[in-house]
Protein backbone atom coordinates (compact mmCIF):
# COMPACT_ATOMS: atom_id res chain seq x y z
CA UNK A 1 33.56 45.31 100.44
CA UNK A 2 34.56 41.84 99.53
CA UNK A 3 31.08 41.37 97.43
CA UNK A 4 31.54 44.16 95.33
CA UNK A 5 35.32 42.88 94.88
CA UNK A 6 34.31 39.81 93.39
CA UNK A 7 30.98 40.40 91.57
CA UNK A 8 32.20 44.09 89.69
CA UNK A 9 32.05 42.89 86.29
CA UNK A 10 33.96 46.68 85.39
CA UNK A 11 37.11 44.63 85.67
CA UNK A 12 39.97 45.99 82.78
CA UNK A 13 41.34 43.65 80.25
CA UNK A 14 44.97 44.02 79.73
CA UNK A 15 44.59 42.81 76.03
CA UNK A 16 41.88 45.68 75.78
CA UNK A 17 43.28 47.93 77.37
CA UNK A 18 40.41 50.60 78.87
CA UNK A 19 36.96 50.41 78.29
CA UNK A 20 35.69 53.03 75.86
CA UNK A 21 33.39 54.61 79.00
CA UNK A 22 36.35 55.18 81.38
CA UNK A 23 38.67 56.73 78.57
CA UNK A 24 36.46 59.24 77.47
CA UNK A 25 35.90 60.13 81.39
CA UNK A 26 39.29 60.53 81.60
CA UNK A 27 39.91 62.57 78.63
CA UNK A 28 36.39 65.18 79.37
CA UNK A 29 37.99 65.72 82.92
CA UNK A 30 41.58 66.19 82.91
CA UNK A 31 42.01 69.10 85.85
CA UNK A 32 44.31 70.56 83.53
CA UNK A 33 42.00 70.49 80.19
CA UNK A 34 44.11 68.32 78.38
CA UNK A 35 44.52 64.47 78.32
CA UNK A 36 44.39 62.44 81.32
CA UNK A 37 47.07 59.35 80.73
CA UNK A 38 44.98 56.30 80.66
CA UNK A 39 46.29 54.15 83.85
CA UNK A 40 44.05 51.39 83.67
CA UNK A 41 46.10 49.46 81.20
CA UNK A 42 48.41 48.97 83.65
CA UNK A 43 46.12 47.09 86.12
CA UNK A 44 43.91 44.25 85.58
CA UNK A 45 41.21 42.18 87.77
CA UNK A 46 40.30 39.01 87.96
CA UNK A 47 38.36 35.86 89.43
CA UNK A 48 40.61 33.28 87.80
CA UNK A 49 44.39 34.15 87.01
CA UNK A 50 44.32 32.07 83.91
CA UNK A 51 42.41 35.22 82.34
CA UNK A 52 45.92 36.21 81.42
CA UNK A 53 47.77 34.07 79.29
CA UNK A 54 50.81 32.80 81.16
CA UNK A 55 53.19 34.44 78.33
CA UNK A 56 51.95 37.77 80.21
CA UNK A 57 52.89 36.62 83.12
CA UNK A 58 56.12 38.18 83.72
CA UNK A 59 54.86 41.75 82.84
CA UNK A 60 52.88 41.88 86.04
CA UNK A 61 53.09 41.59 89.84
CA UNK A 62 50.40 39.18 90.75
CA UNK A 63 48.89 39.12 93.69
CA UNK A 64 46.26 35.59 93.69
CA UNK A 65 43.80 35.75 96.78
CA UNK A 66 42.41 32.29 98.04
CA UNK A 67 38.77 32.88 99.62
CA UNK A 68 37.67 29.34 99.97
CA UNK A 69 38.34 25.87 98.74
CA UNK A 70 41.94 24.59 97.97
CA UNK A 71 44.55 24.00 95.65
CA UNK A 72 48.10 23.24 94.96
CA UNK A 73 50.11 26.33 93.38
CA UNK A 74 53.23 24.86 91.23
CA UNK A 75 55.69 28.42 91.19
CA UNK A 76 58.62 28.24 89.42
CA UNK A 77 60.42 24.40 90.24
CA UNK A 78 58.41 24.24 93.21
CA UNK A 79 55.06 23.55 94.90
CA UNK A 80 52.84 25.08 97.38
CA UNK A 81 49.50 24.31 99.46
CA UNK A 82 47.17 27.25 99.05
CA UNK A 83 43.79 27.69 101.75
CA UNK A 84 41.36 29.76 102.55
CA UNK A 85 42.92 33.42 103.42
CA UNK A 86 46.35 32.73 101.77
CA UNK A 87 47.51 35.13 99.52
CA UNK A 88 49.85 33.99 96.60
CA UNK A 89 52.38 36.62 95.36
CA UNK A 90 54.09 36.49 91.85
CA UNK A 91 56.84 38.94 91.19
CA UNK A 92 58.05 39.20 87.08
CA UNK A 93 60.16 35.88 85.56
CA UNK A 94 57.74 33.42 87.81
CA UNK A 95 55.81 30.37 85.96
CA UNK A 96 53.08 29.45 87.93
CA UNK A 97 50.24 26.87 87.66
CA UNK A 98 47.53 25.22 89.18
CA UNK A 99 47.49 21.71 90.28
CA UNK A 100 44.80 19.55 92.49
CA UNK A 101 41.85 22.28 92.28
CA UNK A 102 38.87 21.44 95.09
CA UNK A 103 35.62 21.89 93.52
CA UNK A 104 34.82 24.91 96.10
CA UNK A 105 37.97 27.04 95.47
CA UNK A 106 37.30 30.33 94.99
CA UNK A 107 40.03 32.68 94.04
CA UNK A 108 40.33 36.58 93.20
CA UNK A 109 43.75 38.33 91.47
CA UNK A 110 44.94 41.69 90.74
CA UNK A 111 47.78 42.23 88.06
CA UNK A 112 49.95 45.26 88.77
CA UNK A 113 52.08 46.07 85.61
CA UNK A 114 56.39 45.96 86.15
CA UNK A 115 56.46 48.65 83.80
CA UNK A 116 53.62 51.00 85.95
CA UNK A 117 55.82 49.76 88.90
CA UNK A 118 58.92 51.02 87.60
CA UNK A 119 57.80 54.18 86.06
CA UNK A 120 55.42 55.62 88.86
CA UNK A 121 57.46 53.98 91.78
CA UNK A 122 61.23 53.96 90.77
CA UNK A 123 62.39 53.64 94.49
CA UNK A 124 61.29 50.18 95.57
CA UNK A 125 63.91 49.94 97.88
CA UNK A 126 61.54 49.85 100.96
CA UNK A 127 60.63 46.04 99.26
CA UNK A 128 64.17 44.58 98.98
CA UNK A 129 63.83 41.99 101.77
CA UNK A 130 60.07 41.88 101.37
CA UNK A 131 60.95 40.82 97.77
CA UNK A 132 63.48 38.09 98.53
CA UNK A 133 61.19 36.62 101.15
CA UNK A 134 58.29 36.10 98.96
CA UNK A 135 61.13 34.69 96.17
CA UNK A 136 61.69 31.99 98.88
CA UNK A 137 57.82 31.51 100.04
CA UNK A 138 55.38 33.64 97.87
CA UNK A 139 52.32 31.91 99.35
CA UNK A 140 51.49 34.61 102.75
CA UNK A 141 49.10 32.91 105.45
CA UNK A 142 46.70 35.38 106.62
CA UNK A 143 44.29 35.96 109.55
CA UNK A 144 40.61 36.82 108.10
CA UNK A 145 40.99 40.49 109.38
CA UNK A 146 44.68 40.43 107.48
CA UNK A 147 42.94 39.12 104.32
CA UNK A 148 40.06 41.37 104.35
CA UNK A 149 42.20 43.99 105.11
CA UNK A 150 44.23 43.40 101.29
CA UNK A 151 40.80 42.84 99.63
CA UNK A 152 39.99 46.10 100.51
CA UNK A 153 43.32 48.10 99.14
CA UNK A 154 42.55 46.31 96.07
CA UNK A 155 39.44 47.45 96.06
CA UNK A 156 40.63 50.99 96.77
CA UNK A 157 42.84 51.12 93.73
CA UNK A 158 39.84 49.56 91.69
CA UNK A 159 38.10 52.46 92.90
CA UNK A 160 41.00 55.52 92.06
CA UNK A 161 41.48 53.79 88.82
CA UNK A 162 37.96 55.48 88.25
CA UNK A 163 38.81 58.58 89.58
CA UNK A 164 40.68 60.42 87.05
CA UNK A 165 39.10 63.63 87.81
CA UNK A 166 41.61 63.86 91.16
CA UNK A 167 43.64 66.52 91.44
CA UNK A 168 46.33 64.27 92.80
CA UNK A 169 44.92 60.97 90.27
CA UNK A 170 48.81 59.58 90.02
CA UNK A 171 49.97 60.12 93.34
CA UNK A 172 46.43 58.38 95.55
CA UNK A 173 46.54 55.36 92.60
CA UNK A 174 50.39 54.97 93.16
CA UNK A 175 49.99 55.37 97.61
CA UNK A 176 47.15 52.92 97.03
CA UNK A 177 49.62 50.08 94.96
CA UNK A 178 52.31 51.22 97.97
CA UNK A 179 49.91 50.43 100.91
CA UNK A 180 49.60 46.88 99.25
CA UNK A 181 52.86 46.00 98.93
CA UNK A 182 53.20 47.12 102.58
CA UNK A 183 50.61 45.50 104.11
CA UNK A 184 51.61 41.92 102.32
CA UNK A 185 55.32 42.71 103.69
CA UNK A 186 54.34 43.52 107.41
CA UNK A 187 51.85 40.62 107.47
CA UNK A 188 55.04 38.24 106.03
CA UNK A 189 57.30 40.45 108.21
CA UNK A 190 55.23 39.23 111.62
CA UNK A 191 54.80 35.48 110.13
CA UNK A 192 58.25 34.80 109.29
CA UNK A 193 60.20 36.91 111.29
CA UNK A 194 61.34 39.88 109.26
CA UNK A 195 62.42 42.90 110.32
CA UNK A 196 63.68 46.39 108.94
CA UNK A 197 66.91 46.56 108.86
CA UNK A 198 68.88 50.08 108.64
CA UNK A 199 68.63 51.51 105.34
CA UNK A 200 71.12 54.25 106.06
CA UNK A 201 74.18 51.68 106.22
CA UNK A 202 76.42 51.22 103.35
CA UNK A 203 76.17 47.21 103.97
CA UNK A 204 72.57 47.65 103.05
CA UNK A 205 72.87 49.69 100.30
CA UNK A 206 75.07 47.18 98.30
CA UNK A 207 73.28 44.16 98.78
CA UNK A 208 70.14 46.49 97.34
CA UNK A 209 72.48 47.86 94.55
CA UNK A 210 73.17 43.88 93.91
CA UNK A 211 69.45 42.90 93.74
CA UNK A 212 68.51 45.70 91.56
CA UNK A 213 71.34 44.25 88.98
CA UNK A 214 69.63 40.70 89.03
CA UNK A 215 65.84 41.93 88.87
CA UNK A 216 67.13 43.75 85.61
CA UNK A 217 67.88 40.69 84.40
CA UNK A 218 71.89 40.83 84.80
CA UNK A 219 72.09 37.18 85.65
CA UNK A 220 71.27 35.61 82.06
CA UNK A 221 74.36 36.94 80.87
CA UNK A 222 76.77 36.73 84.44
CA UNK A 223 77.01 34.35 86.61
CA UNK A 224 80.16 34.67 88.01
CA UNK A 225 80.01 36.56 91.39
CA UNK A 226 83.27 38.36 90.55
CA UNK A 227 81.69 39.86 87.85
CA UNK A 228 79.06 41.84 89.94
CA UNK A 229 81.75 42.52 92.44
CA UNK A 230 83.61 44.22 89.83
CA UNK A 231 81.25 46.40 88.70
CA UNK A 232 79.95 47.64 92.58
CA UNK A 233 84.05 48.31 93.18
CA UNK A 234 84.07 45.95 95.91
CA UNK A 235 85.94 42.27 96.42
CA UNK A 236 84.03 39.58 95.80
CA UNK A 237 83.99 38.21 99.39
CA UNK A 238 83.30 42.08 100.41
CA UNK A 239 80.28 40.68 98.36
CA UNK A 240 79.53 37.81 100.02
CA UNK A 241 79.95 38.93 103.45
CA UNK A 242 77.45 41.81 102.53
CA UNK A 243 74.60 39.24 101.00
CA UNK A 244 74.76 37.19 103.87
CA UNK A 245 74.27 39.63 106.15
CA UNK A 246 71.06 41.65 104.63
CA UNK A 247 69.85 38.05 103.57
CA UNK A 248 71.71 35.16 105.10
CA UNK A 249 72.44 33.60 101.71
CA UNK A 250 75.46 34.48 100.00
CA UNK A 251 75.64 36.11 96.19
CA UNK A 252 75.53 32.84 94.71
CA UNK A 253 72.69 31.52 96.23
CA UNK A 254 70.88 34.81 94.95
CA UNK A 255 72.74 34.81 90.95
CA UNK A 256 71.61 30.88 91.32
CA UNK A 257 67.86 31.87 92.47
CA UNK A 258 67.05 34.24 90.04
CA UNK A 259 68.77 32.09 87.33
CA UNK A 260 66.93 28.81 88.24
CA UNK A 261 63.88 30.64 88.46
CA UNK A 262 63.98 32.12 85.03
CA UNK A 263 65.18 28.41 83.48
CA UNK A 264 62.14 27.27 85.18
CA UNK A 265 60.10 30.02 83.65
CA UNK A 266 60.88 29.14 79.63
CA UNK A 267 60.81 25.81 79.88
CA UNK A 268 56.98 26.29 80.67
CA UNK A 269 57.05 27.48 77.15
CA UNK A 270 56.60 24.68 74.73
CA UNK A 271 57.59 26.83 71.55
CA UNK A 272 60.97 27.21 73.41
CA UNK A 273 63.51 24.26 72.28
CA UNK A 274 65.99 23.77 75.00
CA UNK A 275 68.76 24.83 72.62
CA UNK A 276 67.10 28.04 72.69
CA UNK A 277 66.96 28.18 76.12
CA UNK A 278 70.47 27.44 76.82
CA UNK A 279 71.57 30.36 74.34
CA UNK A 280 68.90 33.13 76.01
CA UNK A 281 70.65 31.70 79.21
CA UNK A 282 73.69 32.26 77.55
CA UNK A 283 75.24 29.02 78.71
CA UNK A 284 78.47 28.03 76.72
CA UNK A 285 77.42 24.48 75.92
CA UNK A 286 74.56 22.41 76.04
CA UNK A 287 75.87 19.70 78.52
CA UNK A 288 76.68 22.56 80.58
CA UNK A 289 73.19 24.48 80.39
CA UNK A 290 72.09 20.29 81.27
CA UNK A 291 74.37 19.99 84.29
CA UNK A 292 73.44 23.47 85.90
CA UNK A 293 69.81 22.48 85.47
CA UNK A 294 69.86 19.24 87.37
CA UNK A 295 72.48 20.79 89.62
CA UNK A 296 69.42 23.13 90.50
CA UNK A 297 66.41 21.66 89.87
CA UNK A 298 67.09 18.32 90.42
CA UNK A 299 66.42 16.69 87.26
CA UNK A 300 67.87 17.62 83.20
CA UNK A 301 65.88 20.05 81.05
CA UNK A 302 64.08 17.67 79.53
CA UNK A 303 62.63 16.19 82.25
CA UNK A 304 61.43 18.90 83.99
CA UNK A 305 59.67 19.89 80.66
CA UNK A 306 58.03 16.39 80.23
CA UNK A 307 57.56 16.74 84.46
CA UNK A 308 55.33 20.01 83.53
CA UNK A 309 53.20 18.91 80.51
CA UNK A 310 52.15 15.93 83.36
CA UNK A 311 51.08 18.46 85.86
CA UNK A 312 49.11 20.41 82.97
């Protein structure tokens, strides 16, 4: 399995988006007669993430498999030992870079689209806390039977992306993306400690509603934990009390996380001035945009940009 993972040269280029021999497959054998949609544009594999250009980055799920060798993985304002059978997961807003490459590493990454995500699987509620653990540690250790085990879903949705003649095309691809995600959650689950917790409870249900406000992005315009409050129809320490529960941090430490991580994220971009940054951010001032940033990161804007270019 794992040969034929990292030697198919097939692989689908994101900037091009299907090759001309699976698209015509797809439109001669549409079960219906018509036009098969073209899914391979949402998916894209690769033996060295820097195939994509990091601008891209935050339109995918990435999912970087180590197979030998080591490195150091810089993601978001912090950094990470990667080895042999560690898995490296990016979810959208993340800047990530390599640092300290051994000569023998060896790695292998599948890009899942956000937007395939959120059109073929709208209910990702089953990934809430699998999703906040990985925003906390996205490196997940692996056994070699665990890490095989991944290798080969991925190669099972190389191998449906090919398949277009299914019946049920959409609904293997998307239970093949869906056994991925749960496989990297259970593995993290047993590692760290993770359990389910009851879905059905209306504690749960807010701090979900709450996350699914920030992942759309919510938090460059509000900060204020109030705010958020407001607009579930709850108190803010209702809030609070619900967050820490389902999470053990508080809403603050989660309007603060996905902030920081998205600062983090455009100050990798050198065409970005920090001015600009600070308005996207939607800060009021510019000493204030400076003080949150070494409130959170540790050092001022600047810094952490000059602190970057070093590590590239």
């Amino acid at each position: 399995m794992s040969e034929s993972y990292i030697h198919d040269n097939a692989n689908i280029d994101p900037l091009n988006t299907s090759t001309k021999e699976v698209t015509e497959k797809r439109n001669d054998n549409s079960s219906d007669g018509g036009r098969t949609e073209d899914l391979s544009k949402y998916f894209y594999f690769s033996s060295s993430v820097d195939d994509i250009p990091k601008r891209m980055y935050r339109d995918y799920c990435i999912h970087i498999f180590c197979t030998s060798g080591r490195a150091m993985a810089h993601v978001g304002e912090r950094t990470f030992d990667v080895r042999p059978n560690d898995c490296i997961v990016l979810l959208n807003n993340t800047s990530f870079s390599w640092i300290n490459v051994s000569d023998d590493f060896v790695e292998h990454s599948i890009f899942i689209s956000n937007r395939y995500l959120s059109v073929e699987s709208p209910d990702k509620n089953y990934n809430t806390m699998g999703m906040l653990s990985l925003m906390d540690d996205p490196v997940v250790e692996m056994d070699e039977d665990e890490f095989q085990l991944c290798l080969s879903v991925c190669e099972a949705i190389k191998i449906r992306l090919r398949q277009p003649d299914h019946i049920y095309y959409h609904e293997v691809l998307l239970r093949c993306v869906e056994t991925l995600f749960l496989d990297i959650f259970n593995i993290r689950a047993h590692k760290k400690g993770i359990y389910k917790q009851n879905n059905g409870n209306r504690g749960s249900q807010l701090f979900r509603d709450f996350i699914s406000m920030l992942e759309k992005g919510s938090f460059k315009m509000q900060r204020e934990v109030r705010w958020y409050a407001a607009k579930m129809q709850i108190t803010p320490k209702y809030l609070s009390e619900v967050c820490v529960n389902a999470s053990g941090h508080g809403a603050s430490y989660w309007i603060n996380r996905f902030t920081t991580e998205e600062i983090a994220r455009l100050l990798h971009n050198p065409t970005l001035s920090i001015n600009a940054i600070s308005d996207l951010m939607n800060f009021t001032t510019r000493s204030y945009f400076s003080h949150y940033v070494r409130e959170h990161l540790g050092m001022t804007p600047k810094d952490y940009r000059l602190k970057i270019l070093s590590v590239r």
